[in-house]
C-alpha atoms as a PDB file:
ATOM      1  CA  UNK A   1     -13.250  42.513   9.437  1.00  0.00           C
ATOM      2  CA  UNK A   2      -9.627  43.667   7.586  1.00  0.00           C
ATOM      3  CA  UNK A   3      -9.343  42.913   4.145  1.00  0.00           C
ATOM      4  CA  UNK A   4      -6.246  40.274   5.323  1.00  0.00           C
ATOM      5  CA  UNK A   5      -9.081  38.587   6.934  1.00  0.00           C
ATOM      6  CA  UNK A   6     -11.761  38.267   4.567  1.00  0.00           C
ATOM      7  CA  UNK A   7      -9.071  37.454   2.186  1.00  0.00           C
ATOM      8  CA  UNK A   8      -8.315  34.524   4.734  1.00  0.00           C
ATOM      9  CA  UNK A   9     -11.582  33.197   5.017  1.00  0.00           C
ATOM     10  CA  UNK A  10     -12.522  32.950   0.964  1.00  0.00           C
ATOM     11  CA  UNK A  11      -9.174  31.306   0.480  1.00  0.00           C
ATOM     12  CA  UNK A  12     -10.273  28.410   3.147  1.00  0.00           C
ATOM     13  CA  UNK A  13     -13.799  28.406   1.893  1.00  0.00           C
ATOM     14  CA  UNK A  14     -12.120  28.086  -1.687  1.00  0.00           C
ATOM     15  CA  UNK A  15      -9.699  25.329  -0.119  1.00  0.00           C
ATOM     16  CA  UNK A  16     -12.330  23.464   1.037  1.00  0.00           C
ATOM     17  CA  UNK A  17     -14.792  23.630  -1.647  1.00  0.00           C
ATOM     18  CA  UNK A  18     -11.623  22.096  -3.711  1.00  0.00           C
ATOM     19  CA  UNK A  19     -10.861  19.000  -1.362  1.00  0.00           C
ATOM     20  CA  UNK A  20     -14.388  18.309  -1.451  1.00  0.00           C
ATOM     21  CA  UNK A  21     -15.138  18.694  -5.369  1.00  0.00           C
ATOM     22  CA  UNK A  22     -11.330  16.273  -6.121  1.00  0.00           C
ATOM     23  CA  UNK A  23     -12.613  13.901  -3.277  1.00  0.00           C
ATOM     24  CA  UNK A  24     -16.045  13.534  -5.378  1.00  0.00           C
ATOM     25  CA  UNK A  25     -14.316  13.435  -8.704  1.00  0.00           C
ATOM     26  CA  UNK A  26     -11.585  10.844  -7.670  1.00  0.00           C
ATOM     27  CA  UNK A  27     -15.428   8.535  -6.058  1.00  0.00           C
ATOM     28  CA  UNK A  28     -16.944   8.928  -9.151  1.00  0.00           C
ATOM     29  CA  UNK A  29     -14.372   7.775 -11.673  1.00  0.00           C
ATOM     30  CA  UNK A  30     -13.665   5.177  -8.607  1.00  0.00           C
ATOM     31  CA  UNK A  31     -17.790   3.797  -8.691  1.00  0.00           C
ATOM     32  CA  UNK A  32     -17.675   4.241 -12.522  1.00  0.00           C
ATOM     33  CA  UNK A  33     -16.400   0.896 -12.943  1.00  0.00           C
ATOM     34  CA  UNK A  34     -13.557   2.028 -15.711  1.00  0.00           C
ATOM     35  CA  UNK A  35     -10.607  -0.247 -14.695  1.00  0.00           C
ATOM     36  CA  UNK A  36      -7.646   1.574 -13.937  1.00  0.00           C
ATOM     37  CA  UNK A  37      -4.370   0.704 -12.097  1.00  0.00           C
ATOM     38  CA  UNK A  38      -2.543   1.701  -8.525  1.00  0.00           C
ATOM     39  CA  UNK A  39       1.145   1.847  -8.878  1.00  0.00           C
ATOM     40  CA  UNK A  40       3.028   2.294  -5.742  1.00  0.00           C
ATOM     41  CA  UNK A  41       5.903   2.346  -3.283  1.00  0.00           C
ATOM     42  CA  UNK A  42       5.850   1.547   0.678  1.00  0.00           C
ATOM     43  CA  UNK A  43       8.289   2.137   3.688  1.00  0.00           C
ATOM     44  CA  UNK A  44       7.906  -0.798   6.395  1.00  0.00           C
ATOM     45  CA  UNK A  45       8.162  -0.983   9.834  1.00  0.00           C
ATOM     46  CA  UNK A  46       7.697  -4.527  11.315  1.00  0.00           C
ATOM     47  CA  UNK A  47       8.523  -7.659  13.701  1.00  0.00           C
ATOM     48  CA  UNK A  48       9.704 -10.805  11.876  1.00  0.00           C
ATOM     49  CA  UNK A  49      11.631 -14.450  14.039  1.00  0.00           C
ATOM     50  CA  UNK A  50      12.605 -12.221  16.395  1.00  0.00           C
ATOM     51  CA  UNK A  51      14.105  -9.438  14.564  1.00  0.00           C
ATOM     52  CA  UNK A  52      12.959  -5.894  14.055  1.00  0.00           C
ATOM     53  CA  UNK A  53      12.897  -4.359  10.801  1.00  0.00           C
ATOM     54  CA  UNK A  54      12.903  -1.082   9.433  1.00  0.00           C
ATOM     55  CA  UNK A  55      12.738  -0.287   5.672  1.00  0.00           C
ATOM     56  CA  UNK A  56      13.105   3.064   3.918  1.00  0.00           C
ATOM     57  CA  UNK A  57      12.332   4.838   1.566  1.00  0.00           C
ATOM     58  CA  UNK A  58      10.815   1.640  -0.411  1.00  0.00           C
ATOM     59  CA  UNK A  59      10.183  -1.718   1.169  1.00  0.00           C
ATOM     60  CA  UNK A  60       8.134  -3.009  -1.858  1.00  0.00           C
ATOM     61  CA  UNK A  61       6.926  -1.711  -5.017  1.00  0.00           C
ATOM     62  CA  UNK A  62       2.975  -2.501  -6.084  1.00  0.00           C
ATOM     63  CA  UNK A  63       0.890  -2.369  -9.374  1.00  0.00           C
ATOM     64  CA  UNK A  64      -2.731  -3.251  -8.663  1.00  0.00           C
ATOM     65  CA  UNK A  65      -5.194  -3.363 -11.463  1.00  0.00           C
ATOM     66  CA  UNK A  66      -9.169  -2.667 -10.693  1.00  0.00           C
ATOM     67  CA  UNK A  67     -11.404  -5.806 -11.824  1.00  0.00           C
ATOM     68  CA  UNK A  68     -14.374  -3.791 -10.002  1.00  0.00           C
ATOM     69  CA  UNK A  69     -14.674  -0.519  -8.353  1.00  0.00           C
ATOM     70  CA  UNK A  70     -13.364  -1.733  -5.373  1.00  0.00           C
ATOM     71  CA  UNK A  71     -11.394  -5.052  -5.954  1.00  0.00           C
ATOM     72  CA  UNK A  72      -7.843  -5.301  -7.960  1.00  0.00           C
ATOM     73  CA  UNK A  73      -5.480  -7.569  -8.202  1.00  0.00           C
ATOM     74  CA  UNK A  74      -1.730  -6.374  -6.722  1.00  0.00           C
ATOM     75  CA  UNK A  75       1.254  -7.816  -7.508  1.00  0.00           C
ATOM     76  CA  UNK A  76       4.363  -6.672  -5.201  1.00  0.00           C
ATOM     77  CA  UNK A  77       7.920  -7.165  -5.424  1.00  0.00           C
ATOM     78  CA  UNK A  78      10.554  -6.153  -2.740  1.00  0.00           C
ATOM     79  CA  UNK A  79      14.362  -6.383  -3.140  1.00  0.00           C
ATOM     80  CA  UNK A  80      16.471  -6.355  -0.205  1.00  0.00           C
ATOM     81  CA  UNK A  81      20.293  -6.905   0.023  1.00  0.00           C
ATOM     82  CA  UNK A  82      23.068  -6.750   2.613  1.00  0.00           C
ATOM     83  CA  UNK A  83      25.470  -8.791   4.656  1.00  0.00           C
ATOM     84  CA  UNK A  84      26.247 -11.692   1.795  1.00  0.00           C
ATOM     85  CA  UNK A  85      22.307 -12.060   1.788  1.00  0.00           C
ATOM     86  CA  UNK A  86      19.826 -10.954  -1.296  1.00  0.00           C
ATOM     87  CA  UNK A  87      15.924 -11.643  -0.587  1.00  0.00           C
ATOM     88  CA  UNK A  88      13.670 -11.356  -3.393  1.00  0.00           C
ATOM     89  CA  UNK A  89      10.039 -11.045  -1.900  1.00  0.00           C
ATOM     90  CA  UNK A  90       7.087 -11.763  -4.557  1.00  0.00           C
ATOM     91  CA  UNK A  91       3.515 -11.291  -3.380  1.00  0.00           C
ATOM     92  CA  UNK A  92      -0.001 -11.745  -4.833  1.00  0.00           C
ATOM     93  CA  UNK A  93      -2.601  -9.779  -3.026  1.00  0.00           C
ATOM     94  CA  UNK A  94      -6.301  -8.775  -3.586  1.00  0.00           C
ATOM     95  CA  UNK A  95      -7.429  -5.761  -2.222  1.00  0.00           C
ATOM     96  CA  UNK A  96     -10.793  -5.356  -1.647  1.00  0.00           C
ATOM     97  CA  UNK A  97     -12.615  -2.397  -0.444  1.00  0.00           C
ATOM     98  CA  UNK A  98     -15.180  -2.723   2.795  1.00  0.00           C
ATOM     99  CA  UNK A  99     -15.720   1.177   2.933  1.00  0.00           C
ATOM    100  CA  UNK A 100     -15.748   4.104   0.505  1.00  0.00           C
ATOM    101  CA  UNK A 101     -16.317   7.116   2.067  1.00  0.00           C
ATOM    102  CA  UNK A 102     -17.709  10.659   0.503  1.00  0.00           C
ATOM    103  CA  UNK A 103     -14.294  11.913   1.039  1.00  0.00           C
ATOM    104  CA  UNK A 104     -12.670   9.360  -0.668  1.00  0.00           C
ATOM    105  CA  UNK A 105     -11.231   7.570   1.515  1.00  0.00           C
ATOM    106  CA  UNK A 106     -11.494   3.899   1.249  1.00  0.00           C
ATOM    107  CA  UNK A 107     -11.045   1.150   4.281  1.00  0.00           C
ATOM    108  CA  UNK A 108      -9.761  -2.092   2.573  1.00  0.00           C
ATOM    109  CA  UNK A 109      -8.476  -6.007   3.555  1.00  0.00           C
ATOM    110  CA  UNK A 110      -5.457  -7.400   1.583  1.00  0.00           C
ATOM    111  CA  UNK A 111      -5.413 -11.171   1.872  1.00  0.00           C
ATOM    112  CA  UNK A 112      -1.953 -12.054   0.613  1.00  0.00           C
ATOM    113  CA  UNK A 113       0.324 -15.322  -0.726  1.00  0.00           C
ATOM    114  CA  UNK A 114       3.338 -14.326  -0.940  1.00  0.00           C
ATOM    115  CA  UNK A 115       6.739 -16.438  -1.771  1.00  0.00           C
ATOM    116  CA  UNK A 116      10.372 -14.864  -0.605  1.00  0.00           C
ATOM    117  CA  UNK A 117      13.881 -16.401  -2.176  1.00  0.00           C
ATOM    118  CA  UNK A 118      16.810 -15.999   0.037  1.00  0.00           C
ATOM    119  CA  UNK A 119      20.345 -16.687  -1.517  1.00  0.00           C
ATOM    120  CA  UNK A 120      23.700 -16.135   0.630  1.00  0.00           C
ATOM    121  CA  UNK A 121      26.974 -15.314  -0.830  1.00  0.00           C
ATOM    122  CA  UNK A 122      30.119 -17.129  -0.634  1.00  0.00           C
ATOM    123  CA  UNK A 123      28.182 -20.952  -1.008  1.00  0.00           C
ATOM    124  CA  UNK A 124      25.865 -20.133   1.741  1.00  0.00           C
ATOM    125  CA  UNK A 125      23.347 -21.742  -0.282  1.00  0.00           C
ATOM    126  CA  UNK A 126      19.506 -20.205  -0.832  1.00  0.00           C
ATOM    127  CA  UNK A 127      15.940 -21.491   0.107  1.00  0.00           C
ATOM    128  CA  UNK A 128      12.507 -20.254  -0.989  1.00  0.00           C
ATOM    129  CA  UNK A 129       9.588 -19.519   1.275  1.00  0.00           C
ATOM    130  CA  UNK A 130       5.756 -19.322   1.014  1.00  0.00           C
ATOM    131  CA  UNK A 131       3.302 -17.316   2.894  1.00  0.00           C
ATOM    132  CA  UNK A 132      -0.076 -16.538   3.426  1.00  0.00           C
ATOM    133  CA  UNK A 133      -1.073 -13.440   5.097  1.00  0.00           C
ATOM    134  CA  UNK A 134      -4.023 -10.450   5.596  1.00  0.00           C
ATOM    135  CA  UNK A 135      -3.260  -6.978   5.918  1.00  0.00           C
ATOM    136  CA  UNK A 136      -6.078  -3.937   6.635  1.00  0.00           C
ATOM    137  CA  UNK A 137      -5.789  -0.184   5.452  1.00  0.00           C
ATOM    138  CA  UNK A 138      -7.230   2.845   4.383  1.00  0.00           C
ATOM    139  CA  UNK A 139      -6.413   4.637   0.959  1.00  0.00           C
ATOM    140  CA  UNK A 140      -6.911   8.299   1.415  1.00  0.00           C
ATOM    141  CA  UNK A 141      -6.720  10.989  -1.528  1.00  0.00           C
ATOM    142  CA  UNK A 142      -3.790  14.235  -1.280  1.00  0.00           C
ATOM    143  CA  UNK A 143      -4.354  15.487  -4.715  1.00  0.00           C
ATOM    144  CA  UNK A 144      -6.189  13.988  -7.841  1.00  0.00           C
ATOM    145  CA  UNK A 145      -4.769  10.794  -8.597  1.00  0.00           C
ATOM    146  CA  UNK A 146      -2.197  10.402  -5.972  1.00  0.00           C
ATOM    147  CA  UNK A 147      -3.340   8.669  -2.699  1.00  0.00           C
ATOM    148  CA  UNK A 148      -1.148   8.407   0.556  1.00  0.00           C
ATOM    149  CA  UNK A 149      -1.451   4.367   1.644  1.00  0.00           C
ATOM    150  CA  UNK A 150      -1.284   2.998   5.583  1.00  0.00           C
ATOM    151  CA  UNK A 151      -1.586  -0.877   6.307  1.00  0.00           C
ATOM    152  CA  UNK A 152      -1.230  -2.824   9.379  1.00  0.00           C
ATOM    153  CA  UNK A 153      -0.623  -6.633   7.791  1.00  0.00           C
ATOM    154  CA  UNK A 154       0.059 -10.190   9.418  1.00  0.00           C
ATOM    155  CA  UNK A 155       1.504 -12.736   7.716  1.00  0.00           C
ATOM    156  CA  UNK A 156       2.283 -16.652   8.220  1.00  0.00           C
ATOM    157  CA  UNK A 157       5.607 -17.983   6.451  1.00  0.00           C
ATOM    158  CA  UNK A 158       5.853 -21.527   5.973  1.00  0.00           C
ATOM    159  CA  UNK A 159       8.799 -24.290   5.606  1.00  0.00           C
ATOM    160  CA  UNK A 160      11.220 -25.734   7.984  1.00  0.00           C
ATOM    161  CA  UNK A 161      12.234 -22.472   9.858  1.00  0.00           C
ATOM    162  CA  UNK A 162       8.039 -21.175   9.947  1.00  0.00           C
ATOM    163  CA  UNK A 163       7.614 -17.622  11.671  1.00  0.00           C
ATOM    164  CA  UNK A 164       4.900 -15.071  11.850  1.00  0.00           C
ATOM    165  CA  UNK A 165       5.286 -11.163  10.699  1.00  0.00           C
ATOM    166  CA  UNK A 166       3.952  -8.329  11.461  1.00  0.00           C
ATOM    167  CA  UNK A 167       4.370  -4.895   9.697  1.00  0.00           C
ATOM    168  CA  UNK A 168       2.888  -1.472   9.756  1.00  0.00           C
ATOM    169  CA  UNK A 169       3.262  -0.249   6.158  1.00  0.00           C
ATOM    170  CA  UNK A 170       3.226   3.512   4.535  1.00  0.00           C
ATOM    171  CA  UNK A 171       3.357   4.691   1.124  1.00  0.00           C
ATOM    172  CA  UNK A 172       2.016   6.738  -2.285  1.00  0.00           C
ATOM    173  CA  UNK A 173       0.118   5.544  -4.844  1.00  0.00           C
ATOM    174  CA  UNK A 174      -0.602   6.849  -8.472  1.00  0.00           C
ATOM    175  CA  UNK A 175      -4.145   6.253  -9.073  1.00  0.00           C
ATOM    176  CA  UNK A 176      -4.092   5.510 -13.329  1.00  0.00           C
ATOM    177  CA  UNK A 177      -7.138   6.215 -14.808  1.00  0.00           C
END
């Protein structure tokens, strides 16, 4: 064995040991039960009344605070403009874990209301929106307190013109301690 090699192998050893050792920190202060907040940002992909939409960098901005370990209470807000229309999109969701893992990933469900105000330019008028809606993901740790985000989420909008939505979302959170 060359000296390149053994060199090799103690710096994945030393890697590894690492991931493991921030994955078991980030659990503990995570089962603790010190409320702490998730602020973050997602990029959307989804299917909405016949329309395909694709949002980047930032679809929607999040701050969830922890009640428990493993429920918080998330607040988004999306702002999207172009073509004489602005939509504001407010939601309310509540994340709730259904898996923590060793490794610090956590499986959650996000039942959602959400309401969305649409206003066209040039006296097009405007109209507001409600929805209710459930989305499923998995939080999953890159470095100590920031966590890459993936959620596949269904929602049901209400009112005259009603439609369903679907959307594959993916993002960073800060985890605040």
């Amino acid at each position: 064995m060359t000296i390149t090699r053994r060199t090799a192998i103690l710096a994945t050893a030393l890697a590894l040991i690492g991931i493991q050792t921030a994955g078991a920190q980030r659990r503990s202060s995570n089962v603790s039960g010190d409320n702490k907040f998730e602020i973050g940002m997602d990029a959307a992909f989804g299917f909405a009344n016949s329309t395909t939409v694709f949002q980047l960098p930032v679809q929607a901005i999040r701050v969830g605070y922890f009640v428990t370990p493993t429920v918080s209470i998330e607040p988004t807000l999306g702002v999207t403009t172009g073509g004489g229309l602005t939509l504001l999109n407010f939601d309310v969701g509540v994340p709730f874990d259904i898996e923590q893992s060793a490794s610090g990933n956590d499986l959650f469900l996000r039942p959602l209301f959400g309401l969305a105000h649409q206003s066209f330019s040039g006296g097009g008028g405007s109209n507001t929106n409600t929805s209710l809606g459930i989305g499923a993901g998995v939080r999953m740790p890159l470095i100590p307190h920031l966590d890459t985000r993936f959620e596949a989420r269904y929602r049901r909008w209400f009112g005259n013109q009603g439609f369903n939505e679907v959307d594959l979302l993916g993002g960073i959170s800060i985890m605040v301690p």
